[in-house]
Protein backbone atom coordinates (compact mmCIF):
# COMPACT_ATOMS: atom_id res chain seq x y z
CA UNK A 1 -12.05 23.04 -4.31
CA UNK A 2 -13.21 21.96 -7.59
CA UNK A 3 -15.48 18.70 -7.52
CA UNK A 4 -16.11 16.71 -11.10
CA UNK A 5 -19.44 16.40 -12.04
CA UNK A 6 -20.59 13.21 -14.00
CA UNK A 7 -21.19 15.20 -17.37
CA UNK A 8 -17.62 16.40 -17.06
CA UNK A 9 -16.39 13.33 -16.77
CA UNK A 10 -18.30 12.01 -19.60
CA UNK A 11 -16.84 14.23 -21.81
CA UNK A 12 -13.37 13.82 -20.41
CA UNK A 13 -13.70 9.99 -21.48
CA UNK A 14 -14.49 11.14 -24.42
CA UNK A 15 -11.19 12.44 -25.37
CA UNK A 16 -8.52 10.67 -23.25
CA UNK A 17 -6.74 8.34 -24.93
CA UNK A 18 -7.67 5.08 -23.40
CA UNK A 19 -5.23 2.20 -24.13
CA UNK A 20 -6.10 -0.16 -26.60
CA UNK A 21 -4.65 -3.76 -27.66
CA UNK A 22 -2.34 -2.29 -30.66
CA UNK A 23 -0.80 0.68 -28.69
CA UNK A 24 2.36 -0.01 -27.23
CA UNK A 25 2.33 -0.59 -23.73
CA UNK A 26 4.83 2.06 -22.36
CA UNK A 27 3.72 5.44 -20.87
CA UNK A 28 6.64 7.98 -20.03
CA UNK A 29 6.98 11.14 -18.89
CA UNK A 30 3.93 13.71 -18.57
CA UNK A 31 1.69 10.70 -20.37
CA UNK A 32 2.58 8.64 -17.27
CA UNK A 33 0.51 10.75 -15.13
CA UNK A 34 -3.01 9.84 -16.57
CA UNK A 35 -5.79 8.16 -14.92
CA UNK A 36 -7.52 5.18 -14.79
CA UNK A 37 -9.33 5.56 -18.26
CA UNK A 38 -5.38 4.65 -19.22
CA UNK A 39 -4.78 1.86 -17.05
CA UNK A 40 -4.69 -1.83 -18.48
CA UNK A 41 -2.83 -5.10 -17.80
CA UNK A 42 0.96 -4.67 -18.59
CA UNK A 43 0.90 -0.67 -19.27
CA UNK A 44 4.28 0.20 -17.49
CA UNK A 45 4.84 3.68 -16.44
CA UNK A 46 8.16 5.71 -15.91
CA UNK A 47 7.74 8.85 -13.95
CA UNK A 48 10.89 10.75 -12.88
CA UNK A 49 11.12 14.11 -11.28
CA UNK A 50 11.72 16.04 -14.75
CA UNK A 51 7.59 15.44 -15.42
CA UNK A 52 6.60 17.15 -12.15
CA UNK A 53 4.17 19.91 -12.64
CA UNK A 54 4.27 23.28 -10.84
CA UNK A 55 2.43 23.60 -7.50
CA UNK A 56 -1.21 24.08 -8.28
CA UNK A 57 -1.02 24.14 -12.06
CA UNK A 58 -4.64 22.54 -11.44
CA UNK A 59 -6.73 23.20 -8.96
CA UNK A 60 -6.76 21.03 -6.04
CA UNK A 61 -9.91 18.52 -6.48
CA UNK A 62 -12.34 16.72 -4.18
CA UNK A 63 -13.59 13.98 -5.78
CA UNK A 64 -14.21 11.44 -3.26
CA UNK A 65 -15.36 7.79 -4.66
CA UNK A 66 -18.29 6.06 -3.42
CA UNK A 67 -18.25 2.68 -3.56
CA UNK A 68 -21.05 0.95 -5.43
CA UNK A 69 -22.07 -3.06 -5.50
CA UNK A 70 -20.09 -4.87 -7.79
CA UNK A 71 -21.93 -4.42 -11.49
CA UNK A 72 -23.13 -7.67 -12.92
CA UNK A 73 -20.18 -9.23 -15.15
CA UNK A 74 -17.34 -6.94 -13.34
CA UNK A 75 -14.27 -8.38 -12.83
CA UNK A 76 -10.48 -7.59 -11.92
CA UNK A 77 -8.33 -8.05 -15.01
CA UNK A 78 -4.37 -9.20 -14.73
CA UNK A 79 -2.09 -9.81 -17.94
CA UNK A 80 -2.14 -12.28 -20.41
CA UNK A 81 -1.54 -15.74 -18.83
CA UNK A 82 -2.75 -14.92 -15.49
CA UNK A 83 -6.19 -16.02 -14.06
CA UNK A 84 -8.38 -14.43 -11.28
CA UNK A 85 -10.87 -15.83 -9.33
CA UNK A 86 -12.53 -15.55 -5.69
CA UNK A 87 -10.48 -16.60 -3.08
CA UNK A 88 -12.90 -15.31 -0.25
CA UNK A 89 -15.64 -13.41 -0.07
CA UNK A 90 -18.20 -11.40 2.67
CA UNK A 91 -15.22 -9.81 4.80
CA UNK A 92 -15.68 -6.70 6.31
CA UNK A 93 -13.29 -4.40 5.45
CA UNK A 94 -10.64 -6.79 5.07
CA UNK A 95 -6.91 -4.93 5.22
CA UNK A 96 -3.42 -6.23 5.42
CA UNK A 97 -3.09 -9.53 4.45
CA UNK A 98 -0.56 -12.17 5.56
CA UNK A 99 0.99 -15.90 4.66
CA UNK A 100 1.33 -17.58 7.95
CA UNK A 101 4.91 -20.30 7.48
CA UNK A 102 2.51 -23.28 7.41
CA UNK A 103 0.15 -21.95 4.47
CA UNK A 104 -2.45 -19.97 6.66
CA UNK A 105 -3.55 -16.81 5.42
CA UNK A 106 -4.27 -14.25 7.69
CA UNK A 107 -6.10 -11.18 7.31
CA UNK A 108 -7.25 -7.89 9.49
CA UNK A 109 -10.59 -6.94 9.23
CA UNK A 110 -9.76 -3.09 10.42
CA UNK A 111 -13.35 -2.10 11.36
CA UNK A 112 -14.59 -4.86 13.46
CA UNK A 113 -11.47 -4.76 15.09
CA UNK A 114 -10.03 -8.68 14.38
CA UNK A 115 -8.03 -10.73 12.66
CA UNK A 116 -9.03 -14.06 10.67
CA UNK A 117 -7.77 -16.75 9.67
CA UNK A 118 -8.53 -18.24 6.24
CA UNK A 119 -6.94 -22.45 5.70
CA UNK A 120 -7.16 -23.63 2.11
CA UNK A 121 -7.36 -26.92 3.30
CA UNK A 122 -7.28 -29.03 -0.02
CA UNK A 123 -5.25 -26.38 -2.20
CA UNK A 124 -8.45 -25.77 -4.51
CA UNK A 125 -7.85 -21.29 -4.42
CA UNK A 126 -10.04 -21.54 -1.92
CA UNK A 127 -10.74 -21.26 1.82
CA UNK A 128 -12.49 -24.45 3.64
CA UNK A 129 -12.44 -23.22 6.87
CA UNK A 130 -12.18 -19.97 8.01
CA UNK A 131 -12.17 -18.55 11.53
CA UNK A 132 -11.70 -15.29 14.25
CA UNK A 133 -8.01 -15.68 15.64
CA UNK A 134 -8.62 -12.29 17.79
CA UNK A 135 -10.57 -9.60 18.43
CA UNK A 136 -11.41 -6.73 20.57
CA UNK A 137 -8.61 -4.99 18.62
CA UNK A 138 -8.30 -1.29 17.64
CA UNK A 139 -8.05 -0.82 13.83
CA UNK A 140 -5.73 -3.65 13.62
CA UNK A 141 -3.56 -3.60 10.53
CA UNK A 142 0.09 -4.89 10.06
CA UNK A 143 0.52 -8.58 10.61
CA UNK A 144 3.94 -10.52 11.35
CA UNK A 145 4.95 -13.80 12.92
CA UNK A 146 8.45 -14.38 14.79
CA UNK A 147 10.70 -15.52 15.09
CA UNK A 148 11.22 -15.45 11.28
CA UNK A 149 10.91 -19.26 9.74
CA UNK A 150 9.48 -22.16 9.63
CA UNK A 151 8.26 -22.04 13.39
CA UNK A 152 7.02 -18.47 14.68
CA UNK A 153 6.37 -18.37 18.79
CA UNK A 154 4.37 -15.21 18.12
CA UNK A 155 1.67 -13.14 15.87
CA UNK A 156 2.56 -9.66 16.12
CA UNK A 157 -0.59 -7.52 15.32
CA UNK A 158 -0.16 -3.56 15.03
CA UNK A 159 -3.26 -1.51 16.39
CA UNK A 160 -3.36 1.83 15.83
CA UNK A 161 -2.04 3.35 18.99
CA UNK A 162 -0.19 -0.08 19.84
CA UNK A 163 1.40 -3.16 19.02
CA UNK A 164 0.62 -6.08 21.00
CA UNK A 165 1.88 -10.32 20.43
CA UNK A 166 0.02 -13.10 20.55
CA UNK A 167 1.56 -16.95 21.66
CA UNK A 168 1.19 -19.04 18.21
CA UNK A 169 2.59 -22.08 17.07
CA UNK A 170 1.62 -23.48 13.51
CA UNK A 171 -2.10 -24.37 12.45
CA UNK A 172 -3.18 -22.25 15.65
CA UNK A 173 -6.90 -20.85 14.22
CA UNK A 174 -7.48 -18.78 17.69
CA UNK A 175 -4.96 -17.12 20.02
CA UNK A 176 -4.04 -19.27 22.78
CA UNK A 177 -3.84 -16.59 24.95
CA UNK A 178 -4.52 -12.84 25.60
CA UNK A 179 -2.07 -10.12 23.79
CA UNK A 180 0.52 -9.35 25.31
CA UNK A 181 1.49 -5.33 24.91
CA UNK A 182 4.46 -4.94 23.24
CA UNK A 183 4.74 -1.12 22.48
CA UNK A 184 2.34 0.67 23.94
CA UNK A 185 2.38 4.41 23.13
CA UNK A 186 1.60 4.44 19.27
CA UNK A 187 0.66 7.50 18.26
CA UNK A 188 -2.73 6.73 17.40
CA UNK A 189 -5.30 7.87 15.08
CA UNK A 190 -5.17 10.68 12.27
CA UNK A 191 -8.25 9.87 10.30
CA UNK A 192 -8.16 12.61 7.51
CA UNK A 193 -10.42 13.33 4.51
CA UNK A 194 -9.79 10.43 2.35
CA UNK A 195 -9.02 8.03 5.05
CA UNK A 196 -5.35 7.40 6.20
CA UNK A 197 -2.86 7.86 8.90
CA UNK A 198 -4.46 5.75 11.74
CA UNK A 199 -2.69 2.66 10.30
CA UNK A 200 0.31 1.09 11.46
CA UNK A 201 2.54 -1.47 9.87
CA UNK A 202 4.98 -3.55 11.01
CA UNK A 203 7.79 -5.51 9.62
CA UNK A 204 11.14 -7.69 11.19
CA UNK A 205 14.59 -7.18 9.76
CA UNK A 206 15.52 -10.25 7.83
CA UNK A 207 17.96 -11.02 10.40
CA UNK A 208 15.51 -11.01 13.30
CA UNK A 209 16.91 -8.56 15.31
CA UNK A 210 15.06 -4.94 13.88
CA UNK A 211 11.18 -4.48 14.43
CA UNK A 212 9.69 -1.72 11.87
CA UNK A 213 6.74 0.50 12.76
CA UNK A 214 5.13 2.72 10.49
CA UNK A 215 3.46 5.98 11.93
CA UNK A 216 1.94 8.02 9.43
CA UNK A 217 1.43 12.00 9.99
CA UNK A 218 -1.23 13.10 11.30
CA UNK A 219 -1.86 15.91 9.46
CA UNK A 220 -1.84 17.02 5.55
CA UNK A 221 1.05 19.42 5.86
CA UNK A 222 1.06 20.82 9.19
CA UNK A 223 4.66 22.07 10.05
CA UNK A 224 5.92 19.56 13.16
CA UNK A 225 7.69 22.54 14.89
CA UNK A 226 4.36 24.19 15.84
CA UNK A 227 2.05 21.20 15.66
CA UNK A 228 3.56 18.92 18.67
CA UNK A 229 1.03 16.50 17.70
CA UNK A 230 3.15 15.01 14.77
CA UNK A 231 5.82 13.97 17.62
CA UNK A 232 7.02 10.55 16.66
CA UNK A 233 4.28 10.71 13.48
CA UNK A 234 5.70 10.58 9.64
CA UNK A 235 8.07 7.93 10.73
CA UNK A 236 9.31 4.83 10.04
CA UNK A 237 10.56 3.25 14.02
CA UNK A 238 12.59 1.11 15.01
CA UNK A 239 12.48 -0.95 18.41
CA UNK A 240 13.99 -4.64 19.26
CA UNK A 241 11.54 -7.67 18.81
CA UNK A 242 10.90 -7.03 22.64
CA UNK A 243 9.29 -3.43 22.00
CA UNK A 244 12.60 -1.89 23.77
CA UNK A 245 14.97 0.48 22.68
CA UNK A 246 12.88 2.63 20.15
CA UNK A 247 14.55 4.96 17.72
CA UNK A 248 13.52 6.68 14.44
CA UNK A 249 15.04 4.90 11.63
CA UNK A 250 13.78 7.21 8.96
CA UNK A 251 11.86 10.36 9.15
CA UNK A 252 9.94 12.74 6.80
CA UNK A 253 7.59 10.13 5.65
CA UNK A 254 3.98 11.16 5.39
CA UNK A 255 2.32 8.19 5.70
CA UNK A 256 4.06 5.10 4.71
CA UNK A 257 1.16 2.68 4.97
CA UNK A 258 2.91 -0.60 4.12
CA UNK A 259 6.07 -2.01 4.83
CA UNK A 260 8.43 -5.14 3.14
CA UNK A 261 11.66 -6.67 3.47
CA UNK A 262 13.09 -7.31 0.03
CA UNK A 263 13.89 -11.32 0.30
CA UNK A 264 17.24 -11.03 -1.32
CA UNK A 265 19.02 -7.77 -0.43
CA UNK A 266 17.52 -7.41 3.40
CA UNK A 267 16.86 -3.74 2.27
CA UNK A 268 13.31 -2.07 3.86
CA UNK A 269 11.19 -0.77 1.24
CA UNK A 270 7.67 1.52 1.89
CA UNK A 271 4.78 2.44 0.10
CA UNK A 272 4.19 5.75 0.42
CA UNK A 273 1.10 8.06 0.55
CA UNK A 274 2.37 11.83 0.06
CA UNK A 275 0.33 14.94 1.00
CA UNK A 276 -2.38 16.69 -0.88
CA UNK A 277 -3.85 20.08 -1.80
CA UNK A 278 -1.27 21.15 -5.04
CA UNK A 279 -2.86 19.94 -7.86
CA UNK A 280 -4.08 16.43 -9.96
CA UNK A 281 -0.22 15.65 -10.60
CA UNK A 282 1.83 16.96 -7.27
CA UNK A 283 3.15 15.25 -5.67
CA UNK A 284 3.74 11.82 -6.72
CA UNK A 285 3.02 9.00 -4.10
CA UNK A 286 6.17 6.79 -4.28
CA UNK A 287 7.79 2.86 -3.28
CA UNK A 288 11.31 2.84 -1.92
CA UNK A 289 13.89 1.74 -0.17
CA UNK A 290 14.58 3.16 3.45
CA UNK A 291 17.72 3.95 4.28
CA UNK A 292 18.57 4.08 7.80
CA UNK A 293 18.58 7.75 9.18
CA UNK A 294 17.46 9.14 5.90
CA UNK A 295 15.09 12.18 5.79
CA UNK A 296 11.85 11.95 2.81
CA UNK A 297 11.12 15.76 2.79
CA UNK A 298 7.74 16.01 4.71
CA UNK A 299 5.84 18.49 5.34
CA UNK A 300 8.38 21.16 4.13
CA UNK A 301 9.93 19.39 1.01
CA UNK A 302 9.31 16.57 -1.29
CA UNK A 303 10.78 14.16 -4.41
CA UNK A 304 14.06 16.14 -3.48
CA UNK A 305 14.23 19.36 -2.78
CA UNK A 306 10.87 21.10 -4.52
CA UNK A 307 10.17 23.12 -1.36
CA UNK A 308 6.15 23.17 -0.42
CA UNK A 309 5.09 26.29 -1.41
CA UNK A 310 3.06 26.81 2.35
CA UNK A 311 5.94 26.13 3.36
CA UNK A 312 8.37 28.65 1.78
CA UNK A 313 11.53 29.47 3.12
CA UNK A 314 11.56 27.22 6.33
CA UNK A 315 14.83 25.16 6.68
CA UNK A 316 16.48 25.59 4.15
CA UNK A 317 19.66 23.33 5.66
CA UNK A 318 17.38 20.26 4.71
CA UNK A 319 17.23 21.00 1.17
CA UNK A 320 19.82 19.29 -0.03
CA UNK A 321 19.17 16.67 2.73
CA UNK A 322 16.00 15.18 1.52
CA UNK A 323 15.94 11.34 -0.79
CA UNK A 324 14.53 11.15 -4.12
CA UNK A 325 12.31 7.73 -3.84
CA UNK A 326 12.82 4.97 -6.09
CA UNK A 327 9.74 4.64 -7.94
CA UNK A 328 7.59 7.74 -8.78
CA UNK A 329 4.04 6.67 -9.28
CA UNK A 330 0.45 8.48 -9.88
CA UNK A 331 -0.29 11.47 -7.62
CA UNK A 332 -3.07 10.71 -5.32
CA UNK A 333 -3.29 7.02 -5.88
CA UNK A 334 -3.01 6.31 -2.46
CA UNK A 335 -0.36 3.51 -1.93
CA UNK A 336 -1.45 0.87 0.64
CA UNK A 337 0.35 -2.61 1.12
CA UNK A 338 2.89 -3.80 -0.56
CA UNK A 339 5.08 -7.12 -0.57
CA UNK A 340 7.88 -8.93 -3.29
CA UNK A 341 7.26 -12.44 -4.58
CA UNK A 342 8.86 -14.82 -3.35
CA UNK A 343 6.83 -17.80 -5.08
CA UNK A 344 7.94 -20.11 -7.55
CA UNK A 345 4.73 -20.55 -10.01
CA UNK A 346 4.63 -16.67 -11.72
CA UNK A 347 7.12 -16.41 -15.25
CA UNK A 348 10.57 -16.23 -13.56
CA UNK A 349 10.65 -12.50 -14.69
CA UNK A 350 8.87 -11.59 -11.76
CA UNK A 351 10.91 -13.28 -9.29
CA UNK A 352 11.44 -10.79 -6.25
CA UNK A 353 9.85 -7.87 -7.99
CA UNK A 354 7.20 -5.40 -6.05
CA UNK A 355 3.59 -5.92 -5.60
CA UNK A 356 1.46 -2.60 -4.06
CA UNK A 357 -2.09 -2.06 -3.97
CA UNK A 358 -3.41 1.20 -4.57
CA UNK A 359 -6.69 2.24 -3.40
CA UNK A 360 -7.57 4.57 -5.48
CA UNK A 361 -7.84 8.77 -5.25
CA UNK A 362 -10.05 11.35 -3.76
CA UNK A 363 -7.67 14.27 -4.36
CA UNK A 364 -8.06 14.31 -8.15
CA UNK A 365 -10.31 15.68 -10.69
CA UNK A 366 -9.90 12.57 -12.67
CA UNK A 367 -9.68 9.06 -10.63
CA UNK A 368 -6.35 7.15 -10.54
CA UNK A 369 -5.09 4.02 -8.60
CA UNK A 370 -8.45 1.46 -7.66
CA UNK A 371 -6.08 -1.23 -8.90
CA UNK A 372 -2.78 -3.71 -7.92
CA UNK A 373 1.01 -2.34 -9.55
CA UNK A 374 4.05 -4.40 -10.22
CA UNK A 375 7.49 -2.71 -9.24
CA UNK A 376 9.94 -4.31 -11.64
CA UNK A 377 13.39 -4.86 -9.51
CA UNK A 378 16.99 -5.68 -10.96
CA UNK A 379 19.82 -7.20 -8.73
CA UNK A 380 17.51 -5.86 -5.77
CA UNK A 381 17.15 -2.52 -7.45
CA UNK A 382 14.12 -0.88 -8.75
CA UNK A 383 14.44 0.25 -12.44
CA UNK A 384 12.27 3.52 -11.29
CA UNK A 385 9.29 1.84 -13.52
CA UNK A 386 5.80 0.39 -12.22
CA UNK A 387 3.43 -1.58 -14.19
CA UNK A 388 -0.51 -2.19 -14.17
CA UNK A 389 -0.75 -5.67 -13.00
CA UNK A 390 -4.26 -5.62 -12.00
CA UNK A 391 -7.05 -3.47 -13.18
CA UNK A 392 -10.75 -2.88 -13.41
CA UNK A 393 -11.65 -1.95 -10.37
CA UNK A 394 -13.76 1.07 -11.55
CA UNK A 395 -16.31 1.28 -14.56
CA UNK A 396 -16.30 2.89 -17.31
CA UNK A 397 -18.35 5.59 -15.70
CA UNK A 398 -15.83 6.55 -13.13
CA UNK A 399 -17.99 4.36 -10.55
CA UNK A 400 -15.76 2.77 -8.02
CA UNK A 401 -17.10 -0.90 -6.91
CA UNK A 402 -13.26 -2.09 -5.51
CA UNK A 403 -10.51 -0.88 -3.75
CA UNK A 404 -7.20 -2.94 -3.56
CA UNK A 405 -5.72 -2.87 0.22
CA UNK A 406 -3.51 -5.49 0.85
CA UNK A 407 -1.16 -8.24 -0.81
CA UNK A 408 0.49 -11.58 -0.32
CA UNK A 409 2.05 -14.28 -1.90
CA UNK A 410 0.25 -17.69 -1.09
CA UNK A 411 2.22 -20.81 -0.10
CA UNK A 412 1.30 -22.03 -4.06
CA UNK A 413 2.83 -18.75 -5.53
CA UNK A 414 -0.48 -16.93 -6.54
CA UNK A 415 -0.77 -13.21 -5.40
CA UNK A 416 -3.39 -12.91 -2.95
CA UNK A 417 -4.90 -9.48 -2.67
CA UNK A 418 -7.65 -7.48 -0.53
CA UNK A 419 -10.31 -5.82 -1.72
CA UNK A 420 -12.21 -3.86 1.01
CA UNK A 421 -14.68 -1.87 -1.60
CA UNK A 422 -16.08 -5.67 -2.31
CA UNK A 423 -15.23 -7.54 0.55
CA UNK A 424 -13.00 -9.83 -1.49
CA UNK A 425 -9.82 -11.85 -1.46
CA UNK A 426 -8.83 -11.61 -5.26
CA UNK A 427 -6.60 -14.74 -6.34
CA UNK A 428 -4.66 -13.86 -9.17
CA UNK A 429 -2.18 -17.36 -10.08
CA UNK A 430 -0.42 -18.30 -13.59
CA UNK A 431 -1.51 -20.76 -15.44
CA UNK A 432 1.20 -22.84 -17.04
CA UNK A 433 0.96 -23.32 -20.83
């Protein structure tokens, strides 16, 4: 394990090729892969499975961040035309964030164990009242409200061994009354280096009937027919609204840490952490569809069929079995949350494309994600691009002070996204010429 000392750093800095305003903003192939010393508004990236290095053409880094206080003057920076400012501030470790029908915004706050709720009263960007709509959770993450509409009966709320309802009706700012247990055999936990794998998302089929769990792994790599622990782990599952007839409806899936239904096809789509330990640039984390009954590779293959070299030789009738994902991105960035907007006040461009936080590396020589990607879509369809929407998350001296988590799109169309480095609730909205 090879860590990166500050000096090195320095001198990398020195000679990456930063972006500046006169380059164009396009990075393909091997140049996609860089870090965050190449990130800026509006830099879109293509990575396909032709740039993939060799297993461990670099070492295998640990180069964990450590989150500092906000510097003086730092700030998140979106595209041209786009303005960011403080939606809410002081949570503690705010996650996966939510639009409730009526304009609510609800967010977990993981560690404590709750979820808030946050009313822009006067539509001003920001919160007038804010308050504890439950607690006593366990690592709460995913959020969803059903039925679907204008008038949910419930708050679903996924722990991490569990998913459990709550009776709601609109403007509710506490639970009415105690959770009821919907599923309750989650496998729970996983807490690796880095973080990861105890959360769970959640997610209803746009017609209602389908309820979406995510279970990440809970292991790097470990192979699932020795390690019975990773039964019903690296999944995407399926169950009725109820909790009751549970089936896998996609497998091979390391850790797919958030969830979305695109608004216009009804397909599923999943941000993606992949596994570590073979290099800066292997393998790519990814956002894709999910296709019902389809197999993602883990732990013994992955992006297709590249085989995992500790894994050599084992089952080789998968091979030709395993999806491609739709959007490469940056090895390591660790993908979190992700949703499409749906609003009506960003450029019309952006209409139903991807939003996905990443939160930023620990498996790298050389820090990547720390910031918020767009996923450009056509007819439904990803064009296998992503784009640096928002930025500036670390300084210029590799020091991490924010860490993108979750994302919504608020009942006036600006992108609301978590921060739980800073404790923030970043409000990113257009401003009309």
């Amino acid at each position: 394990m090879k860590r990166c000392s500050g000096l090195m750093f320095f001198a990398f800095l020195m000679t990456s090729a930063p972006v500046t305003a006169d380059e164009p903003k396009a990075r393909l192939g091997k140049e996609a892969l860089g870090d965050f010393s190449t990130d800026a508004p509006g830099v879109r990236r293509k990575i396909t499975t032709a740039d993939l290095p060799e297993p461990y053409e670099t070492p295998s880094a640990s180069n964990p961040s450590r989150v500092v206080k906000r510097p003086e003057g730092a700030w998140p920076k979106a595209p041209d035309g786009f303005k960011v400012t403080e939606f809410a501030t002081e949570l503690d470790n705010p996650r996966v964030i939510v639009t409730a029908p009526n304009g609510d915004i609800f967010v977990a706050e993981s560690g404590p164990g709750r979820v808030k709720v946050l009313r822009d009263k006067d539509g001003d960007g920001k919160p007038e009242e804010t308050r504890v709509f439950a607690k006593g959770l366990r690592q709460p993450f995913g959020i969803a409200f059903y039925p679907l509409g204008d008038e949910p009966r419930y708050v679903y709320v996924a722990n991490t061994d569990s998913v459990v309802r709550f009776p709601y009706k609109n403007g509710d700012l506490e639970a009415s009354g105690k959770p009821e247990t919907v599923v309750e055999n989650i496998a729970g936990g996983g807490r690796l280096t880095g973080g990861g794998h105890w959360t769970r998302d959640l997610q209803f089929s746009k017609d209602g009937k389908t309820m979406f769990v995510s279970v990440g792994s809970q292991s790097n790599v470990d192979d699932v027919d020795k390690n019975k622990n990773e039964t019903r782990r690296a999944d995407i599952l399926a169950f009725d609204p109820d909790g009751k007839n549970e089936r896998i409806y996609a497998r091979g899936i390391r850790n797919a840490v958030g969830l979305a239904v695109h608004p216009k096809t009804g397909q599923l789509w999943a941000s993606v952490n992949e596994r570590d330990g073979l290099g800066d640039h292997l393998p790519p984390d990814y956002i894709t569809h999910v296709e019902e009954g389809g197999f993602y590779g883990w732990p013994w293959y992955y992006i297709g069929s590249h085989q995992d070299p500790r894994h050599k030789g084992k089952h080789p009738e998968l091979k030709d079995k395993v999806i491609v994902p739709d959007v490469l991105l940056q090895s390591h960035m660790a993908s979190l949350d992700m949703t499409f907007y749906d609003g009506a006040s960003f450029p019309k461009e952006f209409r139903h494309d991807g939003f996905a936080a990443e939160h930023g590396s620990w498996n790298r020589a050389h820090r990547t994600g720390y910031k918020v990607v767009r996923v450009p879509m056509k007819d439904g369809k990803a064009t296998g691009e992503f784009e640096d929407f928002l930025v500036g998350f670390v300084t210029p001296q590799a020091e991490v002070w924010g860490r993108p988590v979750g994302v919504t799109v608020a009942k006036d169309g600006a992108l609301l996204v978590t921060d739980d480095g800073s404790g923030t609730v970043w409000r990113v909205q257009f401003e009309k010429k």
